[in-house]
Protein backbone atom coordinates (compact mmCIF):
# COMPACT_ATOMS: atom_id res chain seq x y z
CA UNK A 1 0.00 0.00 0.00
CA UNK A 2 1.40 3.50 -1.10
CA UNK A 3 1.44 6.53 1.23
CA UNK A 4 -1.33 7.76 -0.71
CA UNK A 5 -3.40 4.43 -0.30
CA UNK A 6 -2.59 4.40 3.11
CA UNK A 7 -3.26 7.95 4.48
CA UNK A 8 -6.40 9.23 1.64
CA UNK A 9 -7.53 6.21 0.25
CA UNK A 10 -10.13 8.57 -1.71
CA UNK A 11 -7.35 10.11 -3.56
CA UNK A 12 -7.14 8.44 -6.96
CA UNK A 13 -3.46 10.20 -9.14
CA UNK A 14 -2.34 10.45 -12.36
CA UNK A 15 1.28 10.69 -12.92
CA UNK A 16 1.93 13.46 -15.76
CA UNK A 17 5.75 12.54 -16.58
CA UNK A 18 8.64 13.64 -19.05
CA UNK A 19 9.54 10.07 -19.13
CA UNK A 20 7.73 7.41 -20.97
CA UNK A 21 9.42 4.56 -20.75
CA UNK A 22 10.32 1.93 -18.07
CA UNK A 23 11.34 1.34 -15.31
CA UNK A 24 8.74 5.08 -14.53
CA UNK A 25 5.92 3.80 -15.67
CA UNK A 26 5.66 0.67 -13.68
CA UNK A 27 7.11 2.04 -10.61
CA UNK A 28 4.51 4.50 -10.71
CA UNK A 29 2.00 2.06 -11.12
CA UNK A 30 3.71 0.10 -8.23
CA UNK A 31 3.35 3.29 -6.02
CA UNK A 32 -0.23 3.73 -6.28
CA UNK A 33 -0.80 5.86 -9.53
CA UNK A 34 -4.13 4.86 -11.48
CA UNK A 35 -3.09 6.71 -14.60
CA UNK A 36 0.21 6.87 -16.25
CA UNK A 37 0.12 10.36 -18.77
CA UNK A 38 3.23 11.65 -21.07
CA UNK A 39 3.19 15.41 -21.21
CA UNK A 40 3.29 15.03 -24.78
CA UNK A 41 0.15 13.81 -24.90
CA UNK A 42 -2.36 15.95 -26.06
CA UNK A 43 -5.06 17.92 -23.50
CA UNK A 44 -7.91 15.64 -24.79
CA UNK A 45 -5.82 12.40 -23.55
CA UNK A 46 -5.29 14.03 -20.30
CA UNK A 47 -8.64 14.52 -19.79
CA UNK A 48 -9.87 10.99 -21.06
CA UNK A 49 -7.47 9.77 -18.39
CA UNK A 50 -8.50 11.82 -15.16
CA UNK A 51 -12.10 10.54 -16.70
CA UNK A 52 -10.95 7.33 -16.79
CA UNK A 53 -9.36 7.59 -13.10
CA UNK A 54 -12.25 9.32 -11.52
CA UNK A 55 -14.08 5.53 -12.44
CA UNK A 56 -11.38 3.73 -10.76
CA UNK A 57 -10.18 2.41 -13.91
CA UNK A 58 -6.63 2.00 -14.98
CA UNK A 59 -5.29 4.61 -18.04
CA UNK A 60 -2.00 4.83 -19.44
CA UNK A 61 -0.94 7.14 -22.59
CA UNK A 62 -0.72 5.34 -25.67
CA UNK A 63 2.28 7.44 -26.46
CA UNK A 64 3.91 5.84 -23.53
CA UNK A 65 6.66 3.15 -24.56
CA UNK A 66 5.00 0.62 -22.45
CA UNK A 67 4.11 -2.80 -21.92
CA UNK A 68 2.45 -4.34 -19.16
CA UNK A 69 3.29 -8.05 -18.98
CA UNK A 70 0.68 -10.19 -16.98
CA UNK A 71 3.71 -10.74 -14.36
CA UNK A 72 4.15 -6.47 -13.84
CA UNK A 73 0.05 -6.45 -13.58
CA UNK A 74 -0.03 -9.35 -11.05
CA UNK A 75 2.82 -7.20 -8.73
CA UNK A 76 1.05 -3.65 -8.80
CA UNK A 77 -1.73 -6.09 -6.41
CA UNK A 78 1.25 -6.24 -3.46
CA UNK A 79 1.77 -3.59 -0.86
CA UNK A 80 5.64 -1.97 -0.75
CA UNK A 81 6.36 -4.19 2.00
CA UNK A 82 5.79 -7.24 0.03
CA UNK A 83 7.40 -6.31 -2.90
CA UNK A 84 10.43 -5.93 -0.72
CA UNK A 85 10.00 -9.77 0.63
CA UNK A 86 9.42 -11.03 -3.13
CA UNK A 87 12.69 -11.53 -4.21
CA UNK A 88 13.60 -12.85 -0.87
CA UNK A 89 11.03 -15.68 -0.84
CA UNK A 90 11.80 -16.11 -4.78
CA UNK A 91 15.28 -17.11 -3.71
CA UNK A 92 14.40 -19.77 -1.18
CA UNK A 93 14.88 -17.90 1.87
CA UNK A 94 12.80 -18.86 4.35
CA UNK A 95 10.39 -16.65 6.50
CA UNK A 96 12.62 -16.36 9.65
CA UNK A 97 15.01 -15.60 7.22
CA UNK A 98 13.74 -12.90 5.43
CA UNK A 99 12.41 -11.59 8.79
CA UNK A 100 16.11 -10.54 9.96
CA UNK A 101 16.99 -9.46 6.55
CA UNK A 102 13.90 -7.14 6.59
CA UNK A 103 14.10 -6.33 10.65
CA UNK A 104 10.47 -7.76 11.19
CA UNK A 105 8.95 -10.07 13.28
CA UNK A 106 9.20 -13.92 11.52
CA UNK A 107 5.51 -14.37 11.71
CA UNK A 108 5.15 -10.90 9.68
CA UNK A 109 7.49 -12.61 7.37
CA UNK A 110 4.87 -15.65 7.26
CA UNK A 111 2.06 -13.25 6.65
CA UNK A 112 3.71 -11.31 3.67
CA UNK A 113 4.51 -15.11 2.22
CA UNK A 114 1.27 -16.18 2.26
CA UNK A 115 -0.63 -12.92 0.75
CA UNK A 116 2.12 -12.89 -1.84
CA UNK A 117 1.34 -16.87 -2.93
CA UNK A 118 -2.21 -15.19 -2.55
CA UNK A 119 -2.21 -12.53 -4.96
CA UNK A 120 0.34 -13.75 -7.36
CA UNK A 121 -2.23 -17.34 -7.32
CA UNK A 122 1.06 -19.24 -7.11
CA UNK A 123 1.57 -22.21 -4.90
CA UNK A 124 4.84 -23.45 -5.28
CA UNK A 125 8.34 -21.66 -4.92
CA UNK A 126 9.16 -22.61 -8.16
CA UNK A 127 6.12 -20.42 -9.77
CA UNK A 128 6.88 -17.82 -7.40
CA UNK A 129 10.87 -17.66 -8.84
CA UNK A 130 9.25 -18.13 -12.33
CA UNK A 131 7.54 -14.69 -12.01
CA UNK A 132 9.48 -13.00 -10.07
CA UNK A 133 12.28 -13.73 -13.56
CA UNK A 134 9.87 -12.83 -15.53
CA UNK A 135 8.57 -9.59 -14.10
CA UNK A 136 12.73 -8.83 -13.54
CA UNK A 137 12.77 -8.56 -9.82
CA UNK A 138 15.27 -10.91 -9.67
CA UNK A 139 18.11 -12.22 -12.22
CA UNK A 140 18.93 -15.78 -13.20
CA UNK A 141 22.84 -15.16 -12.00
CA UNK A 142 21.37 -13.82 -8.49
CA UNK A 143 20.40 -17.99 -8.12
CA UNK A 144 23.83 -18.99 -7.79
């Protein structure tokens, strides 16, 4: 859960951004943002996306040099604290494990495990590693 999430859940943002490619648009995503907007983009796209926004829907510029794989979708679902367990838990550490690595309690660590198999529908470590590859959180040469 972002700050904004947290703290005004009401709020619904669009990032307007210079940059319009990854890793901004994702991270944005990632942070909360509902709509993703290039300030290239024309006034009438702007609009169409705080439209869009206002509904709760997703929006992202088409001008934007981006692509959504299902494995990026699937991790916009976990909360910041998660995402930082991910890789952890993709790499076969265990709970108490990642517990001391992320200075929490272990049965935190045991929560954040299970809502991540949750979300991500996985039930095996090896699916979890698969998409946590795929949606680059971690590298092949980080296994070793």
């Amino acid at each position: 859960m972002s700050y904004l999430e947290g703290s005004f859940p009401h709020i619904k943002s669009i990032v307007a951004s210079m940059h319009d490619h990854e890793p901004y648009v994702s991270n944005a995503l990632r942070l909360g943002a509902l709509g993703y907007v290039s300030k290239r983009s024309a006034s009438d796209e702007l609009i169409d996306a705080v439209k869009a926004v206002a509904l709760g829907k997703r929006y992202i510029s088409e001008d934007v040099n981006f692509s959504m794989s299902s494995e990026n979708l699937a991790l916009t679902v976990l909360t910041n604290r998660e995402l930082e367990a991910l890789p952890l838990f993709s790499k076969g550490l265990n709970a108490k494990q990642v517990a001391q690595i992320l200075e929490i309690m272990p049965k935190t660590a045991h929560v954040h495990k299970a809502n991540i198999y949750s979300k991500l529908n996985v039930t095996t470590s090896f699916e979890l590693l698969k998409i946590a590859i795929d949606a680059g959180v971690i590298q092949l040469d980080e296994l070793t």
